[in-house]
Protein backbone atom coordinates (compact mmCIF):
# COMPACT_ATOMS: atom_id res chain seq x y z
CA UNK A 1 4.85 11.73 -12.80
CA UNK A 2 8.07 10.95 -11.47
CA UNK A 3 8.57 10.00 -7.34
CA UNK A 4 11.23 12.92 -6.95
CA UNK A 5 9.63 15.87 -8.27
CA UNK A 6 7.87 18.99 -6.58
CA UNK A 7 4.50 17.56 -8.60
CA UNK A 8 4.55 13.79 -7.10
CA UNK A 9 4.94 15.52 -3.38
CA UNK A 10 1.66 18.34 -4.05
CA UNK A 11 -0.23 15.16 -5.31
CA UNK A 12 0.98 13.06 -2.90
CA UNK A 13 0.04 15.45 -0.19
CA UNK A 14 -3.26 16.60 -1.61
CA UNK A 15 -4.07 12.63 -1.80
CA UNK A 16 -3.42 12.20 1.67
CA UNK A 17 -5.18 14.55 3.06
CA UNK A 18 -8.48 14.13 1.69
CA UNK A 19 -7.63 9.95 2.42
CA UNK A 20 -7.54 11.63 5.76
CA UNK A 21 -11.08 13.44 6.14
CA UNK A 22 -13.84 11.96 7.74
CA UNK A 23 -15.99 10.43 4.75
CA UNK A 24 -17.12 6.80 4.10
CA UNK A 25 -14.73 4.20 3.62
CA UNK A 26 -16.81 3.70 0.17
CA UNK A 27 -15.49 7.20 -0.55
CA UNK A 28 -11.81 6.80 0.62
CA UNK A 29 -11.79 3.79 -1.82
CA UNK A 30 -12.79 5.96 -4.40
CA UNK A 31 -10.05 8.64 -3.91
CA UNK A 32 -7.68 6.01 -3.37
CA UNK A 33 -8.84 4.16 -7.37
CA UNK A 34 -9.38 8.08 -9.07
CA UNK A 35 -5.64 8.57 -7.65
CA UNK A 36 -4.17 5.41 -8.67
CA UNK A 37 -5.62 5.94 -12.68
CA UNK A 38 -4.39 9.22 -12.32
CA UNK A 39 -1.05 8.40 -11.17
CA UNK A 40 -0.99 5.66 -13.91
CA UNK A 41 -2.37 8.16 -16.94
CA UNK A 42 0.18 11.15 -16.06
CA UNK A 43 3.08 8.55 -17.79
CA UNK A 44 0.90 7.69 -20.88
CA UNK A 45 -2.71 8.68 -20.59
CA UNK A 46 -4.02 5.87 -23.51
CA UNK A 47 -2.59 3.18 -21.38
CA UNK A 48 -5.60 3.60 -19.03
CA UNK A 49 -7.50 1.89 -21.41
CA UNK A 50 -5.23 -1.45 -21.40
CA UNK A 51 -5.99 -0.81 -17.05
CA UNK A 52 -9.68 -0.51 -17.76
CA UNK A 53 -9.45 -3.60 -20.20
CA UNK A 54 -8.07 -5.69 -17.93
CA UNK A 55 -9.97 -5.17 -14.96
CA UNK A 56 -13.85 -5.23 -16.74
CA UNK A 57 -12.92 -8.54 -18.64
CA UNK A 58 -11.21 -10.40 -15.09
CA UNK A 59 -14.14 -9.10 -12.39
CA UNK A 60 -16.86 -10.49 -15.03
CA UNK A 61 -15.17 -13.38 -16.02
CA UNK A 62 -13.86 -14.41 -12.88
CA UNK A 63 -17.55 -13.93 -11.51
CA UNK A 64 -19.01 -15.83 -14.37
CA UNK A 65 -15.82 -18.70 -13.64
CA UNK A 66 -17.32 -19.57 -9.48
CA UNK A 67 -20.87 -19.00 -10.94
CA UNK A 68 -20.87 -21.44 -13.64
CA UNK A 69 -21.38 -25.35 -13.45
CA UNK A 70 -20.39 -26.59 -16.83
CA UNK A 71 -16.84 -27.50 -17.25
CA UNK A 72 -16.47 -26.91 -20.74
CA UNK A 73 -17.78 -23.39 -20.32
CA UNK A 74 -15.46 -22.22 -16.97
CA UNK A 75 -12.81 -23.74 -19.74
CA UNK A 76 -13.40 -21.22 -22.43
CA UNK A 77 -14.07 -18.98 -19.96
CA UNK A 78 -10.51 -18.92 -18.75
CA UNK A 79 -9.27 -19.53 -22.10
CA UNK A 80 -10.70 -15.94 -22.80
CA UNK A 81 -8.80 -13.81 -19.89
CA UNK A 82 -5.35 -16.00 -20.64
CA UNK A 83 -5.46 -14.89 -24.65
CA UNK A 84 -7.00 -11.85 -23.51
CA UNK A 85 -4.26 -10.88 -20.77
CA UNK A 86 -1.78 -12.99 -21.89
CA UNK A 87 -2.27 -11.63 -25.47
CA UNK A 88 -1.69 -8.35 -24.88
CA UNK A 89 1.39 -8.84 -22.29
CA UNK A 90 3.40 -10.75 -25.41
CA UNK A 91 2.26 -7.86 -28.00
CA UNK A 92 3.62 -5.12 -25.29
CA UNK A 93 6.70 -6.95 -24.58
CA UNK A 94 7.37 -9.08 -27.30
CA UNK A 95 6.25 -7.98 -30.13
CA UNK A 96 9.73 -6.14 -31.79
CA UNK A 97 11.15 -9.71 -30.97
CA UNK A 98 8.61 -11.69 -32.51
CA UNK A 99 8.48 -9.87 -35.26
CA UNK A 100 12.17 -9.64 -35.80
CA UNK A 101 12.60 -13.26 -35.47
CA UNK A 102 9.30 -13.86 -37.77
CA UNK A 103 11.28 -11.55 -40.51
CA UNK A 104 14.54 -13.48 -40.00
CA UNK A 105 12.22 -16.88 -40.67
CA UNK A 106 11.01 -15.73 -43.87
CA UNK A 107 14.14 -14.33 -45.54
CA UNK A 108 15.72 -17.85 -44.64
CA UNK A 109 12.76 -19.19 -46.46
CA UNK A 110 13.82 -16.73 -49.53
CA UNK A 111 10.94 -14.24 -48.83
CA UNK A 112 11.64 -10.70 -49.23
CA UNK A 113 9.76 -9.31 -46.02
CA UNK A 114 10.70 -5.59 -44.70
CA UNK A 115 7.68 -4.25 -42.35
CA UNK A 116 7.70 -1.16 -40.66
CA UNK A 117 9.64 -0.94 -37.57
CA UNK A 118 7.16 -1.00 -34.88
CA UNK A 119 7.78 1.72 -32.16
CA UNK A 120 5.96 -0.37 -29.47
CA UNK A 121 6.48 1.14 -26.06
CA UNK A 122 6.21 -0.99 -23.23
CA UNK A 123 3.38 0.35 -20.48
CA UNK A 124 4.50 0.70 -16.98
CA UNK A 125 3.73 -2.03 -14.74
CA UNK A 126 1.66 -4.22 -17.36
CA UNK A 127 2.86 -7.52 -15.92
CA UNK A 128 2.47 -6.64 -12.24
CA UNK A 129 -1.61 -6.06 -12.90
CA UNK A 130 -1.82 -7.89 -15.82
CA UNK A 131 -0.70 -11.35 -13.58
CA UNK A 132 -2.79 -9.34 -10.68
CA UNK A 133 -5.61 -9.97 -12.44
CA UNK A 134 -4.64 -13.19 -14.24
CA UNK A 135 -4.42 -14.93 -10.48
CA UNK A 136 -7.48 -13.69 -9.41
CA UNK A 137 -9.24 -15.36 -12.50
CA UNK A 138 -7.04 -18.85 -11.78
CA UNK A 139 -8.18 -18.75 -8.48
CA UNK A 140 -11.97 -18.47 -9.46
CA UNK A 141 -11.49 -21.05 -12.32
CA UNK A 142 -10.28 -23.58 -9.16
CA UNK A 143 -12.58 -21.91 -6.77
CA UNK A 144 -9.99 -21.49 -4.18
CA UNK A 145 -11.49 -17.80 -2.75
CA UNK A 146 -14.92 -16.13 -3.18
CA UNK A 147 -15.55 -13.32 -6.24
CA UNK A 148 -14.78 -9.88 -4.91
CA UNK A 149 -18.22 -8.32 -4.80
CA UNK A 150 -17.92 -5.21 -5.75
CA UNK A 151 -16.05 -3.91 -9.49
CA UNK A 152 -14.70 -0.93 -6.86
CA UNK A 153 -12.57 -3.38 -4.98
CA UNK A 154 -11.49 -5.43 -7.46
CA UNK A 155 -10.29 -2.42 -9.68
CA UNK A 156 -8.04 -1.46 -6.36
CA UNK A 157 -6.98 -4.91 -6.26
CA UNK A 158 -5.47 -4.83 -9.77
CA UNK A 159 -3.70 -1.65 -9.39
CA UNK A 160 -1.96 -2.85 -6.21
CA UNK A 161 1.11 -4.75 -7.38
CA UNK A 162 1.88 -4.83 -3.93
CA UNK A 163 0.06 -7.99 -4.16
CA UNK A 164 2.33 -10.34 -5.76
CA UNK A 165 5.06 -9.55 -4.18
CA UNK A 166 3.01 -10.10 -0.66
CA UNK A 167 1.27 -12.95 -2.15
CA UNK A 168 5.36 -14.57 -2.47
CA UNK A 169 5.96 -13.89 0.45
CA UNK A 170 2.92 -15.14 1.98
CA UNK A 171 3.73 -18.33 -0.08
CA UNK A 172 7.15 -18.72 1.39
CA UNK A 173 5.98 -18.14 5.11
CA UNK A 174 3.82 -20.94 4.85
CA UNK A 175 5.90 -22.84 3.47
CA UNK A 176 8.56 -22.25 6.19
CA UNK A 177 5.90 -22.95 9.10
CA UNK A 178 4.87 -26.37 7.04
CA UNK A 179 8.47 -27.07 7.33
CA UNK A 180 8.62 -26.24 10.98
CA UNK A 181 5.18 -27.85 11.71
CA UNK A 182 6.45 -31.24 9.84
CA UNK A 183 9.80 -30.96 11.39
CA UNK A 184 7.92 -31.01 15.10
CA UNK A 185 6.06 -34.02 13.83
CA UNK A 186 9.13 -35.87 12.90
CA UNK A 187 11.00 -35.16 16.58
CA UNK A 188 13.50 -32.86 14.25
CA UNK A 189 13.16 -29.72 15.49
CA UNK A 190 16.59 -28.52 15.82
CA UNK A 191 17.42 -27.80 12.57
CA UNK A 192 14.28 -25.68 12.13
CA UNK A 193 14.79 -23.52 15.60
C-alpha cells in the first residue's frame, strides 16, 4: 500500500474513524495492531510471519529474562533472541553478500562452487522492529524497565519504529541536560545557555 494512493487515504480514513468511536481503549489498541499487520501484509503478506516471529519469541523471552535468577540461563536466554533476531536480519540483508563472498572464497581455494542465485528480497522495515524488539529484550536481560504485561502492548510496541528514533532522541536530551546540569555544578554555565 503505498502513502499516495486513493487506497492508503480510504484506509487511512476508515482507520481513523473507528480509532475515533467510543469503545474501550483495549479495543482501540486492537484496531490500532489489526491495522498496523494489515498495513505491513498489503506489501508482502508472508512477511507477517517474520512480524509474528519476532514479537512471540521477544515478549516470552524477555519475560522469562526479569523472571529468572540464574545467570547462566538469562545468558542463553538472550543468546536465543540475538541468533534468533539477529539471524534473520543478516539472512534478509546479507545473505546475496555472504554468499557471494563465500563463493569467491572457495574458487580461490580451487573449488568449483556455482549455487543458485538467491532472489532474497529484503522486508520492509525489518531492522526498525527487529532492533525494536532486540532493545526491549537487552533491557530485560539488565533489568533496566519492567516486562510489558500484556502480548497486546508489546506487539504495538514492535510495530512502532517510531521508537528508536524517539528513544535517540530521548538519549541525546539527556545527555544535553547532564551537560547543562554538570556545567551549573562546575560555575560554567555560559557556554551551555
Amino acid at each position: 500500500m503505498v502513502f499516495n494512493s486513493y487506497t492508503f487515504i480510504a484506509f487511512f480514513v476508515i482507520m481513523l474513524l473507528l480509532h475515533n468511536l467510543p469503545i474501550s481503549w483495549k479495543a482501540k489498541k486492537i484496531n490500532l495492531l489489526i491495522a498496523s499487520y494489515l498495513f505491513y501484509a498489503a506489501w508482502n503478506p508472508p512477511f507477517i510471519l517474520l512480524l509474528w516471529l519476532s514479537t512471540v519469541v521477544d515478549f516470552f523471552v524477555g519475560r522469562a529474562l526479569y523472571t529468572q535468577p540464574n545467570i547462566h540461563k538469562r545468558r542463553l536466554l538472550l543468546v536465543v533472541s540475538l541468533i534468533g533476531n539477529l539471524g534473520m536480519l543478516c539472512f534478509f540483508k546479507y545473505g546475496g553478500f555472504i554468499l557471494e563472498n563465500f563463493v569467491h572464497l572457495t574458487n580461490l581455494l580451487g573449488i568449483d562452487f556455482h549455487p543458485a542465485k538467491p532472489s532474497i528480497i529484503l522486508p520492509a522495515g525489518i531492522s526498525f522492529y527487529t532492533f525494536t524488539t532486540l532493545c526491549y529484550t537487552i533491557d530485560m536481560y539488565r533489568k533496566e524497565s519492567k516486562p510489558v504485561k500484556s502480548m497486546l502492548d508489546f506487539a504495538l510496541l514492535s510495530l512502532s519504529s517510531r521508537t528508536l528514533w524517539l528513544d535517540q532522541l530521548f538519549v541525546h536530551l539527556n545527555w544535553y541536560r547532564s551537560l547543562k546540569h554538570r556545567a551549573k555544578q562546575a560555575g560554567n554555565s555560559y557556554w551551555m545557555a
